[in-house]
PDBML (XML) file of the C-alpha atoms, coordinates in Angstrom:
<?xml version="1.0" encoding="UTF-8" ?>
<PDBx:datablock datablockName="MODEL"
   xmlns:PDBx="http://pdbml.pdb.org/schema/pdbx-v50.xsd"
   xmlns:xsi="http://www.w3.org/2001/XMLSchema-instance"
   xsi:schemaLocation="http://pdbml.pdb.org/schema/pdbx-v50.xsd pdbx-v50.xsd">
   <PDBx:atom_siteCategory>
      <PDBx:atom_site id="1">
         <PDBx:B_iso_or_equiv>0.00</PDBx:B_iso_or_equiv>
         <PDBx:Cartn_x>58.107</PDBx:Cartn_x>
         <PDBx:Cartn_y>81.512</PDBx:Cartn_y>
         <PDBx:Cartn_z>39.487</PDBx:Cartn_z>
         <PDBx:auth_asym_id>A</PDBx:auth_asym_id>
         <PDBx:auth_atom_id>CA</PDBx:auth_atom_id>
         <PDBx:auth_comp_id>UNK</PDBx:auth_comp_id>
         <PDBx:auth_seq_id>1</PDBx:auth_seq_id>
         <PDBx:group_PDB>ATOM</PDBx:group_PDB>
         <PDBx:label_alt_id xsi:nil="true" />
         <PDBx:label_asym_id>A</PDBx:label_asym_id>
         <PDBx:label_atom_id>CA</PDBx:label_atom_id>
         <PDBx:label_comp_id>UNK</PDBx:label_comp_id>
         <PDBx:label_entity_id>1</PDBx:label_entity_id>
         <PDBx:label_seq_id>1</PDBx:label_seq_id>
         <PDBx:occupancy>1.00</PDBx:occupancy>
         <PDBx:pdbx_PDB_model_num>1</PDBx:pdbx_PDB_model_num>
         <PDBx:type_symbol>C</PDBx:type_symbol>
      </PDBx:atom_site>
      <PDBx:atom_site id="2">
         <PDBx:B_iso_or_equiv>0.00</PDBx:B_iso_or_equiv>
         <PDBx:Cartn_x>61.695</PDBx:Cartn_x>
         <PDBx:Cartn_y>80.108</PDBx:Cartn_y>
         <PDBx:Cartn_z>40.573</PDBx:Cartn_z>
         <PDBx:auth_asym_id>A</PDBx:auth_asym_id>
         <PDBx:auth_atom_id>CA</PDBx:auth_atom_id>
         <PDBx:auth_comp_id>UNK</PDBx:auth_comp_id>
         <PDBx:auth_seq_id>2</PDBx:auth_seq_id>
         <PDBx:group_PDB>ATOM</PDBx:group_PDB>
         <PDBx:label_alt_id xsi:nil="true" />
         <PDBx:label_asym_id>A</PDBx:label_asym_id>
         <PDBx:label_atom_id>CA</PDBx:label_atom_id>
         <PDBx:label_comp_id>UNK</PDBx:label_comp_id>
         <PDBx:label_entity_id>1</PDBx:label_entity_id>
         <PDBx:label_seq_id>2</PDBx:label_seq_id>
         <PDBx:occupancy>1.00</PDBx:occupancy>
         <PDBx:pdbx_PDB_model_num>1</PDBx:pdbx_PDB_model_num>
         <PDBx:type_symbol>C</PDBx:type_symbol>
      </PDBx:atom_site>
      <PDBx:atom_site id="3">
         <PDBx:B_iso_or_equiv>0.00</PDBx:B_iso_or_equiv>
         <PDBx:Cartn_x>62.240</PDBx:Cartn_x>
         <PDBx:Cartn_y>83.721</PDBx:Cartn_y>
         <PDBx:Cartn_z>42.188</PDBx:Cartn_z>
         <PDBx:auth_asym_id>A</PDBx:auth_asym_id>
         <PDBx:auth_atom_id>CA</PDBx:auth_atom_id>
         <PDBx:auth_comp_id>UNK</PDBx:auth_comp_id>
         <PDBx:auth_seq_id>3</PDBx:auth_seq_id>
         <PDBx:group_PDB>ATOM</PDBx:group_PDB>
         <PDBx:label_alt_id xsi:nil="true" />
         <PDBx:label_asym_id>A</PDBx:label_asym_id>
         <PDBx:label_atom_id>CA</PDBx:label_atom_id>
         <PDBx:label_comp_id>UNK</PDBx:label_comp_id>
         <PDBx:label_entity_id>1</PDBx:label_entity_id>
         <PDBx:label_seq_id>3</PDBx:label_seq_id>
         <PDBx:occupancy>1.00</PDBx:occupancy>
         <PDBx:pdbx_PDB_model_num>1</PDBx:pdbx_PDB_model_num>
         <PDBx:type_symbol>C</PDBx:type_symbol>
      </PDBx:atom_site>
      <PDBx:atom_site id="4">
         <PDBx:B_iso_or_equiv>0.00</PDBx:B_iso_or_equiv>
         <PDBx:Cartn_x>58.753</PDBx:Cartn_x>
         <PDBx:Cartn_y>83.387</PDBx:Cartn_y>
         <PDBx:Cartn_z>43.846</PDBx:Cartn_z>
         <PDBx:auth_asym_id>A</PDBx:auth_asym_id>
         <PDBx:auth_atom_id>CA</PDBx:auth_atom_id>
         <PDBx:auth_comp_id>UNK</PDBx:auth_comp_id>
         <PDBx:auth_seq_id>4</PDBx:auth_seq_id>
         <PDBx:group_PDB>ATOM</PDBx:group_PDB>
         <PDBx:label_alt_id xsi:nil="true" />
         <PDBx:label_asym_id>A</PDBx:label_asym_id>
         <PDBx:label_atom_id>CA</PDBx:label_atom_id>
         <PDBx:label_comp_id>UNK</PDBx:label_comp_id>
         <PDBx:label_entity_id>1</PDBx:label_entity_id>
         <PDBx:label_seq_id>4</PDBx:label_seq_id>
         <PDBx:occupancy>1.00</PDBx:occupancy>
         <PDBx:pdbx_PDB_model_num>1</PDBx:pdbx_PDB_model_num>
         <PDBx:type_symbol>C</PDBx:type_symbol>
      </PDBx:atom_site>
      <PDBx:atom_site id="5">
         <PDBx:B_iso_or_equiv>0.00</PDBx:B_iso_or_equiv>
         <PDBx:Cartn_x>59.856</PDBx:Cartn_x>
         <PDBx:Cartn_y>79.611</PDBx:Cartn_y>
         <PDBx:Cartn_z>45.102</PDBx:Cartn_z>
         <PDBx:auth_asym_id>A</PDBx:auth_asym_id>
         <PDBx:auth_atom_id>CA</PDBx:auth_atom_id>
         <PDBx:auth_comp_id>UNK</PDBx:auth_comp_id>
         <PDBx:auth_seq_id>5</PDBx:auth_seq_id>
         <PDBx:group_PDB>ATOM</PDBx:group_PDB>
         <PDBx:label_alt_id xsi:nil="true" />
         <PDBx:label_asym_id>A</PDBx:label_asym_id>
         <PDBx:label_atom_id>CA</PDBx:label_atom_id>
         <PDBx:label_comp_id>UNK</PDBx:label_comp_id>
         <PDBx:label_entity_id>1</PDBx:label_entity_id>
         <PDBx:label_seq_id>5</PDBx:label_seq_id>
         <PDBx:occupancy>1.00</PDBx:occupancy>
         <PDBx:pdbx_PDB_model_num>1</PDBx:pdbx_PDB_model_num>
         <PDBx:type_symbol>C</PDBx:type_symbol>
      </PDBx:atom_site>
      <PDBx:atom_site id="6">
         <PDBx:B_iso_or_equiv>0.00</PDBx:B_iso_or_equiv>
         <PDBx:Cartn_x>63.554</PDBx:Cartn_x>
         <PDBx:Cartn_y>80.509</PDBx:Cartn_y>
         <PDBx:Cartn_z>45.976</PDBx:Cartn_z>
         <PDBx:auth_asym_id>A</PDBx:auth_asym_id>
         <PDBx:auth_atom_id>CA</PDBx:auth_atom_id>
         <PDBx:auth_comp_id>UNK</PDBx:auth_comp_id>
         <PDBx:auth_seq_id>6</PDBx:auth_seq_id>
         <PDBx:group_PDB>ATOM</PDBx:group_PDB>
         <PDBx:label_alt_id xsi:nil="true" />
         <PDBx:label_asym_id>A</PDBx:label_asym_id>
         <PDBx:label_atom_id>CA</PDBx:label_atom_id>
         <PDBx:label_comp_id>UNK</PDBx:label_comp_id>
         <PDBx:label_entity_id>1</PDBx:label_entity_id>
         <PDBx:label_seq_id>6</PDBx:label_seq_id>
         <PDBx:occupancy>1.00</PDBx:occupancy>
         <PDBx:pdbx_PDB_model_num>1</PDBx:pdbx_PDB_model_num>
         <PDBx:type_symbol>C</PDBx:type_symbol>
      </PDBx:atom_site>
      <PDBx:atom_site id="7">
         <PDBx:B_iso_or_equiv>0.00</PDBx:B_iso_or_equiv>
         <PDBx:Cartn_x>61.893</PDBx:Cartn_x>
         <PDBx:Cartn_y>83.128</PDBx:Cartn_y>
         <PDBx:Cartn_z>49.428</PDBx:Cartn_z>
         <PDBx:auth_asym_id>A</PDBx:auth_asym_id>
         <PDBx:auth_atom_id>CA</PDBx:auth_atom_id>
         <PDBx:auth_comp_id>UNK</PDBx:auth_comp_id>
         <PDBx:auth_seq_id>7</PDBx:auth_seq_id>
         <PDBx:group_PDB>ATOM</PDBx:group_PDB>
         <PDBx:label_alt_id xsi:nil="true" />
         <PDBx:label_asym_id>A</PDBx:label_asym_id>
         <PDBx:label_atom_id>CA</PDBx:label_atom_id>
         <PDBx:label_comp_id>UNK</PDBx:label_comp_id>
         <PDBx:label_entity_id>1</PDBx:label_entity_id>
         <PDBx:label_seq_id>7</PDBx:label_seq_id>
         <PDBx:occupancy>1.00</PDBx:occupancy>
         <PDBx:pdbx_PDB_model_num>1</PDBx:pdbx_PDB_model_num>
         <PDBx:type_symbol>C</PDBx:type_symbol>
      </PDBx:atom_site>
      <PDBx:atom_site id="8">
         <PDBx:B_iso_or_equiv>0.00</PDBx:B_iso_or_equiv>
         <PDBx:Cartn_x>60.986</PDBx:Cartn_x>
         <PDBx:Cartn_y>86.503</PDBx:Cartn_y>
         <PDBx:Cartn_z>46.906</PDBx:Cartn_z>
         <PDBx:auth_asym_id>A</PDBx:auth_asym_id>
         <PDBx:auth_atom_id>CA</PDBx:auth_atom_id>
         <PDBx:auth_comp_id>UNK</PDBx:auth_comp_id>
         <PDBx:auth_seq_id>8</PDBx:auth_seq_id>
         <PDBx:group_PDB>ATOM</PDBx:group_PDB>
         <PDBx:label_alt_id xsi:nil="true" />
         <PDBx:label_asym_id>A</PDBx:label_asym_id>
         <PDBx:label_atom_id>CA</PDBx:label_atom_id>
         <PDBx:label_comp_id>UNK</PDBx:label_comp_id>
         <PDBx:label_entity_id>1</PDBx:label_entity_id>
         <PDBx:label_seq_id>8</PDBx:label_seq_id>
         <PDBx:occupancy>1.00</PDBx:occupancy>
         <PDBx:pdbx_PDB_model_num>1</PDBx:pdbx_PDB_model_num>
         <PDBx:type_symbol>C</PDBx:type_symbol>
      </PDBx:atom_site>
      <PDBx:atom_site id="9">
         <PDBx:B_iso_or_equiv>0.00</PDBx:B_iso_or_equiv>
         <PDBx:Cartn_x>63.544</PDBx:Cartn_x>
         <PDBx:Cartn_y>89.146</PDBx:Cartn_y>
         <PDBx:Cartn_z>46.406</PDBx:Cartn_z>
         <PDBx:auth_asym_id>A</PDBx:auth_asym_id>
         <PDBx:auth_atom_id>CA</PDBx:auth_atom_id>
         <PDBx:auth_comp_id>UNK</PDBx:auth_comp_id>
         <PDBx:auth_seq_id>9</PDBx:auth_seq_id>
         <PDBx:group_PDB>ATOM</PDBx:group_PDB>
         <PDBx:label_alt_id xsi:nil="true" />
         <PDBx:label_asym_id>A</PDBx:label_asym_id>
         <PDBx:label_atom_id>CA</PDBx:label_atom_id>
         <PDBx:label_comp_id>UNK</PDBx:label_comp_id>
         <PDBx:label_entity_id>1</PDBx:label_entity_id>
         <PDBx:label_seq_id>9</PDBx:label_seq_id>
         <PDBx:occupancy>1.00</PDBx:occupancy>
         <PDBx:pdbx_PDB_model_num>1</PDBx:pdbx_PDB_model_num>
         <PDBx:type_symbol>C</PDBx:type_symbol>
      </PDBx:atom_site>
      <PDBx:atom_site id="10">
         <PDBx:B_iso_or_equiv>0.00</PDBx:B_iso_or_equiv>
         <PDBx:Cartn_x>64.861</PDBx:Cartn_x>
         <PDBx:Cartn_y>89.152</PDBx:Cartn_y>
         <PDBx:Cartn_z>49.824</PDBx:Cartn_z>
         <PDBx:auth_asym_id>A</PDBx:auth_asym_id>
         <PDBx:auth_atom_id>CA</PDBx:auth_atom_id>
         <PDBx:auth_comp_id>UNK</PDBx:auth_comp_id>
         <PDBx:auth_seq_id>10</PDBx:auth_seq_id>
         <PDBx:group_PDB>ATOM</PDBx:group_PDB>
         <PDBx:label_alt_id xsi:nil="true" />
         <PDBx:label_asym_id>A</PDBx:label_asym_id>
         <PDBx:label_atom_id>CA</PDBx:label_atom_id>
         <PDBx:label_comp_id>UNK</PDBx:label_comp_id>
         <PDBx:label_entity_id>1</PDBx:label_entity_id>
         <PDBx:label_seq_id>10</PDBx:label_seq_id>
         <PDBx:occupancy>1.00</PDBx:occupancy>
         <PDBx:pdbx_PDB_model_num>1</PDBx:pdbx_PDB_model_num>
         <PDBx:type_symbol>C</PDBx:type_symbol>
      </PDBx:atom_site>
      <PDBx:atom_site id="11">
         <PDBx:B_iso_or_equiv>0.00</PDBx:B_iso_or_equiv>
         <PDBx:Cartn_x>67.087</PDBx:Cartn_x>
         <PDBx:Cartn_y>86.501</PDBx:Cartn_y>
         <PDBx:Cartn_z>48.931</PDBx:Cartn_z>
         <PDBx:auth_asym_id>A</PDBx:auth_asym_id>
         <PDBx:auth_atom_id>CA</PDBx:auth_atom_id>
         <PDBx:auth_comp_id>UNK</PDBx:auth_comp_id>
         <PDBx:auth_seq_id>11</PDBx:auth_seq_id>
         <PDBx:group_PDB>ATOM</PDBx:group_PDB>
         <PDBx:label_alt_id xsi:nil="true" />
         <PDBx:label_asym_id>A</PDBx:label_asym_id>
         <PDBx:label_atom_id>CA</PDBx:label_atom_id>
         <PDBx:label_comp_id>UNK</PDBx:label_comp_id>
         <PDBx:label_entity_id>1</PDBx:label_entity_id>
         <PDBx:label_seq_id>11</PDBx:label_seq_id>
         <PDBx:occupancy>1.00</PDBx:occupancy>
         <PDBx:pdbx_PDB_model_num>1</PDBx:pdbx_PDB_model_num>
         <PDBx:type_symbol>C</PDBx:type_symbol>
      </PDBx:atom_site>
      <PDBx:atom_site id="12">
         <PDBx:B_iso_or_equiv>0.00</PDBx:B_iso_or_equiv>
         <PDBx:Cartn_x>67.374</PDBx:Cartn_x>
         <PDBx:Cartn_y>86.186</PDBx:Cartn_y>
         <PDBx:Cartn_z>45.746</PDBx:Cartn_z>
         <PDBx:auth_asym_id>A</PDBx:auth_asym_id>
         <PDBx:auth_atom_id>CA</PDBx:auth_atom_id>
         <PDBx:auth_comp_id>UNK</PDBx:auth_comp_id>
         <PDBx:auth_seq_id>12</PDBx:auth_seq_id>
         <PDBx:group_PDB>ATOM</PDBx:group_PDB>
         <PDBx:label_alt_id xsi:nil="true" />
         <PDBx:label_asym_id>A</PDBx:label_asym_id>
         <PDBx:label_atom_id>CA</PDBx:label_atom_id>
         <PDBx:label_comp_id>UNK</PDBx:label_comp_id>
         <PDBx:label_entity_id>1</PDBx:label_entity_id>
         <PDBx:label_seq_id>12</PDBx:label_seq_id>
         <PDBx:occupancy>1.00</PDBx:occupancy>
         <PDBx:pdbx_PDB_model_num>1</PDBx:pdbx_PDB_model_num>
         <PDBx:type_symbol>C</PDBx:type_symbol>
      </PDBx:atom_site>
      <PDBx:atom_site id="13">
         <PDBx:B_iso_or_equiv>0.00</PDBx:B_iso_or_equiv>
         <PDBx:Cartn_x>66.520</PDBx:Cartn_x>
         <PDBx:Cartn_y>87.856</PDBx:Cartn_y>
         <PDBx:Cartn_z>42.089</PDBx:Cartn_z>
         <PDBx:auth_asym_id>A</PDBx:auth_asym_id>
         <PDBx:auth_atom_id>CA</PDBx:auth_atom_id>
         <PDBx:auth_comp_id>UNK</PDBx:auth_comp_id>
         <PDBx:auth_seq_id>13</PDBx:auth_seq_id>
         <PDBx:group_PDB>ATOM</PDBx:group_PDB>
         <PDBx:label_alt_id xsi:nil="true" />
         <PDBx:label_asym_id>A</PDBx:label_asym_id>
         <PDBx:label_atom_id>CA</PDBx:label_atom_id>
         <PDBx:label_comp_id>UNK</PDBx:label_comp_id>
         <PDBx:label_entity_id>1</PDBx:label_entity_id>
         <PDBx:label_seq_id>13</PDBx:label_seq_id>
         <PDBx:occupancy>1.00</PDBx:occupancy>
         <PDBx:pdbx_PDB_model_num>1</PDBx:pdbx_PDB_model_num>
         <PDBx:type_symbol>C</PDBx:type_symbol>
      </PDBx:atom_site>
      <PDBx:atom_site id="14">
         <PDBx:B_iso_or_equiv>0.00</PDBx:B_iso_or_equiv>
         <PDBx:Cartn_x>67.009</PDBx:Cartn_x>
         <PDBx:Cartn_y>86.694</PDBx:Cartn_y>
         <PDBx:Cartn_z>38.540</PDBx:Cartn_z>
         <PDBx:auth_asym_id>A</PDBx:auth_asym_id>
         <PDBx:auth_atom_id>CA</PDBx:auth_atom_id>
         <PDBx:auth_comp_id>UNK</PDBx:auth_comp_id>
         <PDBx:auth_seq_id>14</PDBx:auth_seq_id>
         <PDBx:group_PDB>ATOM</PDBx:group_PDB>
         <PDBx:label_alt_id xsi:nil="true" />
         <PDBx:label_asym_id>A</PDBx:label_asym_id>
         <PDBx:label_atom_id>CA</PDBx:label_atom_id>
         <PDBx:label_comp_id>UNK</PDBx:label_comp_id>
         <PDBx:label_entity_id>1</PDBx:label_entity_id>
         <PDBx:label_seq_id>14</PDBx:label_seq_id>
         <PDBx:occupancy>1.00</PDBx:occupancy>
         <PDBx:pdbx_PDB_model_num>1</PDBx:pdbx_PDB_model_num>
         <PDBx:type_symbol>C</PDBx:type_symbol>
      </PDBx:atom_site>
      <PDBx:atom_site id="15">
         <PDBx:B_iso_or_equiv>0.00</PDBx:B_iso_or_equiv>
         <PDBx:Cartn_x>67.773</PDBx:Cartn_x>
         <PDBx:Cartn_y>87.668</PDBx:Cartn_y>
         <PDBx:Cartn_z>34.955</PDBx:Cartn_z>
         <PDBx:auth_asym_id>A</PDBx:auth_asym_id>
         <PDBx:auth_atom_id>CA</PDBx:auth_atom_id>
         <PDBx:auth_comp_id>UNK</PDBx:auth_comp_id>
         <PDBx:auth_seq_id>15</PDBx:auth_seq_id>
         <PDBx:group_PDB>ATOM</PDBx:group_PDB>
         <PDBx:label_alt_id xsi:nil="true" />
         <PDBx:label_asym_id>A</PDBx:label_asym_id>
         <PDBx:label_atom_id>CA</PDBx:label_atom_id>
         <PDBx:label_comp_id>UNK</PDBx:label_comp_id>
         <PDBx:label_entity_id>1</PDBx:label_entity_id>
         <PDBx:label_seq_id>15</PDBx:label_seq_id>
         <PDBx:occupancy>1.00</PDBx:occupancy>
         <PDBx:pdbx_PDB_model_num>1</PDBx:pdbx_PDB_model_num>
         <PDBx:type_symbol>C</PDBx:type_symbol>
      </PDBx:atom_site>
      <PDBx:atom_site id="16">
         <PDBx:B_iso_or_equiv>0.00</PDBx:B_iso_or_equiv>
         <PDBx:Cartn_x>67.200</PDBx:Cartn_x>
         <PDBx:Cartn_y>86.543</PDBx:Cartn_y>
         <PDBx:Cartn_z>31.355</PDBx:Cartn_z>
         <PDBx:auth_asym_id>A</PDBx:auth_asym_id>
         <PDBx:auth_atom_id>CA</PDBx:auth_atom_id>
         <PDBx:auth_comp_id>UNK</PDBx:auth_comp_id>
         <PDBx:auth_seq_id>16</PDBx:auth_seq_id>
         <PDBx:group_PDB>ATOM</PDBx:group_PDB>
         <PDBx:label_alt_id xsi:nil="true" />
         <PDBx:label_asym_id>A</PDBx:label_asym_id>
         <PDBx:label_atom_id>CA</PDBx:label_atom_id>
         <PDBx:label_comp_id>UNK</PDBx:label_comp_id>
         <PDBx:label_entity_id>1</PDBx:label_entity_id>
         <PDBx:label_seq_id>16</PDBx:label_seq_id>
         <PDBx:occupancy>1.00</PDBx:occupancy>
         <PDBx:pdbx_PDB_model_num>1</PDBx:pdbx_PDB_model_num>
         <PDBx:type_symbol>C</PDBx:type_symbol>
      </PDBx:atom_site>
      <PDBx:atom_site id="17">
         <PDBx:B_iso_or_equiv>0.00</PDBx:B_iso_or_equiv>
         <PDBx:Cartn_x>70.190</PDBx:Cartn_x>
         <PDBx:Cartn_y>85.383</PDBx:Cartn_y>
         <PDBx:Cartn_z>29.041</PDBx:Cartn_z>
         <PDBx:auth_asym_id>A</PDBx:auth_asym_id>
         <PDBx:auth_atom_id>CA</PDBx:auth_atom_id>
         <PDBx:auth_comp_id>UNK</PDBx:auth_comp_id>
         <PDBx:auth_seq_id>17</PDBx:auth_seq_id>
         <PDBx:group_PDB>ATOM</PDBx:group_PDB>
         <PDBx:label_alt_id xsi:nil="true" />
         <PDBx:label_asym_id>A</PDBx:label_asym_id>
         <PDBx:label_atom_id>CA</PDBx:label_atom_id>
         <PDBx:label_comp_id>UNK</PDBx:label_comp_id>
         <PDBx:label_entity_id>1</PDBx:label_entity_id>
         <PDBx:label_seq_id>17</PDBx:label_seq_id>
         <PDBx:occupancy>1.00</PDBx:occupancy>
         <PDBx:pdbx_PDB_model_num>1</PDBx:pdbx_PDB_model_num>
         <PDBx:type_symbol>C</PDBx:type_symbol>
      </PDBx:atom_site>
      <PDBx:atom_site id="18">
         <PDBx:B_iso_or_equiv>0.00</PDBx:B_iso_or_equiv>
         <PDBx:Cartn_x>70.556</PDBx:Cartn_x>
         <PDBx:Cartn_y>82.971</PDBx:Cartn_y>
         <PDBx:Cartn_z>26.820</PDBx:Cartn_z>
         <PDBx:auth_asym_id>A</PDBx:auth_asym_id>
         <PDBx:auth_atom_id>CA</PDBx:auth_atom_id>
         <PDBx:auth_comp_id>UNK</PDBx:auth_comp_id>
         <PDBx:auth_seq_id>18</PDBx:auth_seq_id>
         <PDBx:group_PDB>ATOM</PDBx:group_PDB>
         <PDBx:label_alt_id xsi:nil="true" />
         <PDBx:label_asym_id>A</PDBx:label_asym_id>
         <PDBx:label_atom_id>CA</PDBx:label_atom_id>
         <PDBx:label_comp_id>UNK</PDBx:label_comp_id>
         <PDBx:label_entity_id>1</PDBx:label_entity_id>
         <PDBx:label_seq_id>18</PDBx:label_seq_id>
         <PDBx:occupancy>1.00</PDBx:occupancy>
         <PDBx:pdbx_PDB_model_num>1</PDBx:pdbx_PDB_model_num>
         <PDBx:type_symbol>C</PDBx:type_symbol>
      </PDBx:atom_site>
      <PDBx:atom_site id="19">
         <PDBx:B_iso_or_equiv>0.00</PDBx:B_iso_or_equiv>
         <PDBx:Cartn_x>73.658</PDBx:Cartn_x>
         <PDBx:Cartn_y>80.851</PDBx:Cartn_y>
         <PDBx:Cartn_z>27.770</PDBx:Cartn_z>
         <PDBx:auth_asym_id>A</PDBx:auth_asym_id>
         <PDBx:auth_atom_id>CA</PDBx:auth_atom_id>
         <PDBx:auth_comp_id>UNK</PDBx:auth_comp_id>
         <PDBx:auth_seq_id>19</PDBx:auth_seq_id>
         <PDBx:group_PDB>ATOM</PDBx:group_PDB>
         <PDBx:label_alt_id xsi:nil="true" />
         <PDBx:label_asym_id>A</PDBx:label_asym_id>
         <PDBx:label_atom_id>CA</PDBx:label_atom_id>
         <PDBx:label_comp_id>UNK</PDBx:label_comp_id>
         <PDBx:label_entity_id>1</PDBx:label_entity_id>
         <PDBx:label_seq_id>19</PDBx:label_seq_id>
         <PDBx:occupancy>1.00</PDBx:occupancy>
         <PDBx:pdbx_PDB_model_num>1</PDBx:pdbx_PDB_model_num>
         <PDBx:type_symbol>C</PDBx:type_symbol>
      </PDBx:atom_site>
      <PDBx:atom_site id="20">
         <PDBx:B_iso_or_equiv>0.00</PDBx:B_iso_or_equiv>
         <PDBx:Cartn_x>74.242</PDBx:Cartn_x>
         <PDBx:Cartn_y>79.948</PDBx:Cartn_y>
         <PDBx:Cartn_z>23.810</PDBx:Cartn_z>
         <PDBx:auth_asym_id>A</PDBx:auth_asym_id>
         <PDBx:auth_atom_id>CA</PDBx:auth_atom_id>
         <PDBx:auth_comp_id>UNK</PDBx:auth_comp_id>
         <PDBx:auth_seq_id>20</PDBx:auth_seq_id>
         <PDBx:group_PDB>ATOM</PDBx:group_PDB>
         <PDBx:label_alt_id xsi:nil="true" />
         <PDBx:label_asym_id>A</PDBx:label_asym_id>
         <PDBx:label_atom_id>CA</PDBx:label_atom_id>
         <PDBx:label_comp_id>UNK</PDBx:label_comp_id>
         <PDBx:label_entity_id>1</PDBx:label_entity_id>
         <PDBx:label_seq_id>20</PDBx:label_seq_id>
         <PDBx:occupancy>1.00</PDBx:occupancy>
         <PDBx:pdbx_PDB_model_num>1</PDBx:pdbx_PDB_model_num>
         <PDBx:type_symbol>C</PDBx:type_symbol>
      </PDBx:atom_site>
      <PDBx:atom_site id="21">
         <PDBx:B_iso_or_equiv>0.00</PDBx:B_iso_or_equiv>
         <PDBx:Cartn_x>75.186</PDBx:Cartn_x>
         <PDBx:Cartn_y>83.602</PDBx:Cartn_y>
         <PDBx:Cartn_z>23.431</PDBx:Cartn_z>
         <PDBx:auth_asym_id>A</PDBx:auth_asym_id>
         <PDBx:auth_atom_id>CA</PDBx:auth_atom_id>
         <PDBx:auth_comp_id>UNK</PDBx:auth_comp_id>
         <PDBx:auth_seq_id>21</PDBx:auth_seq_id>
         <PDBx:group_PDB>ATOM</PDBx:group_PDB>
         <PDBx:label_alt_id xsi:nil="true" />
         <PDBx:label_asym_id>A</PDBx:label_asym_id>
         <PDBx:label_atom_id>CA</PDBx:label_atom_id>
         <PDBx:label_comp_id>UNK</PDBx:label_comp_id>
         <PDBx:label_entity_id>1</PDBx:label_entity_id>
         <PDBx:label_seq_id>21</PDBx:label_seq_id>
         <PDBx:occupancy>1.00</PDBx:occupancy>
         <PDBx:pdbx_PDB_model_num>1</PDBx:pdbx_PDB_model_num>
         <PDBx:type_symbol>C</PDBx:type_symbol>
      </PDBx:atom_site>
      <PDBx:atom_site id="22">
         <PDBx:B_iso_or_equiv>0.00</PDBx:B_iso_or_equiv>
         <PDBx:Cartn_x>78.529</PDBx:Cartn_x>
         <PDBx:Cartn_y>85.283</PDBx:Cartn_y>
         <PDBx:Cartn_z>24.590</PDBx:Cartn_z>
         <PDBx:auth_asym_id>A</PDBx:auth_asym_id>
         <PDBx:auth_atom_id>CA</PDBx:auth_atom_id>
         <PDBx:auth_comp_id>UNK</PDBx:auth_comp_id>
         <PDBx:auth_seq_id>22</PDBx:auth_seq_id>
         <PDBx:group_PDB>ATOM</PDBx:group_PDB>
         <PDBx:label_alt_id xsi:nil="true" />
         <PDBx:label_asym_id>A</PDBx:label_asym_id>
         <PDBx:label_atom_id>CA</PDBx:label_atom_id>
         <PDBx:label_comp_id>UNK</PDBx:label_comp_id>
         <PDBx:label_entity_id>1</PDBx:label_entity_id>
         <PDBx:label_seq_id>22</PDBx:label_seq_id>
         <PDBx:occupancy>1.00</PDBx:occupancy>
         <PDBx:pdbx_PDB_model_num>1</PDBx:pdbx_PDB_model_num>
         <PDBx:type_symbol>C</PDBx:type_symbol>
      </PDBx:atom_site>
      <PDBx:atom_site id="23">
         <PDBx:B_iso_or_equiv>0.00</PDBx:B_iso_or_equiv>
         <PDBx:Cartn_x>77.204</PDBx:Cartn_x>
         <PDBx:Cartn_y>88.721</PDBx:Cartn_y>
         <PDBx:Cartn_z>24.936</PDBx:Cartn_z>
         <PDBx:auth_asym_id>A</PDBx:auth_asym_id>
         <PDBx:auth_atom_id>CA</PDBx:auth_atom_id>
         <PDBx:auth_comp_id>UNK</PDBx:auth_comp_id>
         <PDBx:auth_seq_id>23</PDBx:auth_seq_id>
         <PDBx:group_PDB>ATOM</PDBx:group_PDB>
         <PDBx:label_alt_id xsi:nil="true" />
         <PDBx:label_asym_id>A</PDBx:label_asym_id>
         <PDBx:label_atom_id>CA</PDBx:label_atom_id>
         <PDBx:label_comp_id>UNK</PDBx:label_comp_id>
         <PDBx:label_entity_id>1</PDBx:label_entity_id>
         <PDBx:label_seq_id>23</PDBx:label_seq_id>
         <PDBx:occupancy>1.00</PDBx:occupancy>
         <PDBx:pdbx_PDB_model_num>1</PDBx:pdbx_PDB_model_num>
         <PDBx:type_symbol>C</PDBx:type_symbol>
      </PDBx:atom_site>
      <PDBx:atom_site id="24">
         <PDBx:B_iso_or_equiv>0.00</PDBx:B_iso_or_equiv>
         <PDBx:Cartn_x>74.560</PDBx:Cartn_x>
         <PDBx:Cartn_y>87.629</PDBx:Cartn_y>
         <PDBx:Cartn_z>26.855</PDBx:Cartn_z>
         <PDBx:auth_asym_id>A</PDBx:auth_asym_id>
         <PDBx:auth_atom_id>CA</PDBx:auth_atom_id>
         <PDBx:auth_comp_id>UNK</PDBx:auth_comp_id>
         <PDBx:auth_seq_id>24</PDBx:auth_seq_id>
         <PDBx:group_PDB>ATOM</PDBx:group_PDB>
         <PDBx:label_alt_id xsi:nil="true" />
         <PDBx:label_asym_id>A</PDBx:label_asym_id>
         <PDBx:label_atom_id>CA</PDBx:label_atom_id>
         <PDBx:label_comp_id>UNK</PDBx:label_comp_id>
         <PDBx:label_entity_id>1</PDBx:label_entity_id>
         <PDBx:label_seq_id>24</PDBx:label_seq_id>
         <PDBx:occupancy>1.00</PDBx:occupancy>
         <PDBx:pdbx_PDB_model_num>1</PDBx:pdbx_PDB_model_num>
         <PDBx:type_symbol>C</PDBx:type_symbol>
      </PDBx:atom_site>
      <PDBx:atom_site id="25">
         <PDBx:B_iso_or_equiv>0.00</PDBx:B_iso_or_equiv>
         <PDBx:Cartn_x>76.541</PDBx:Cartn_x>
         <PDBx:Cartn_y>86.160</PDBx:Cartn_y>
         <PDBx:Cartn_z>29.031</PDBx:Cartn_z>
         <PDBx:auth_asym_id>A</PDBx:auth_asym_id>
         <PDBx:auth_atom_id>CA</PDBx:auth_atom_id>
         <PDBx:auth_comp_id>UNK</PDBx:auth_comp_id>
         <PDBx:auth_seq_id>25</PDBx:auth_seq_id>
         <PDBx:group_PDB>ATOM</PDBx:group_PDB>
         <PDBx:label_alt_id xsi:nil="true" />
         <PDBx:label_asym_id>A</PDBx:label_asym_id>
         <PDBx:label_atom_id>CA</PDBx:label_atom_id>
         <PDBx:label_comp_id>UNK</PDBx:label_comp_id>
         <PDBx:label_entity_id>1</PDBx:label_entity_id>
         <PDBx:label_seq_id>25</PDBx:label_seq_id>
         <PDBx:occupancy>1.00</PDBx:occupancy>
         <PDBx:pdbx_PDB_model_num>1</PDBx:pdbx_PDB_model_num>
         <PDBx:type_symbol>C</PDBx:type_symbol>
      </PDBx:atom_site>
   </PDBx:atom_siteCategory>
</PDBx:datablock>
């Protein structure tokens, strides 16, 4: 949705990870 909000993929993209977790990060 944020991706959607933020103009699509033309500007901008995303991916999961869970912040609590150093090799997600």
């Amino acid at each position: 949705d944020a991706v959607a909000q933020l103009g699509g993929s033309a500007v901008a993209e995303s991916r999961v990870c869970d912040v609590r977790d150093r090799e997600s990060v």
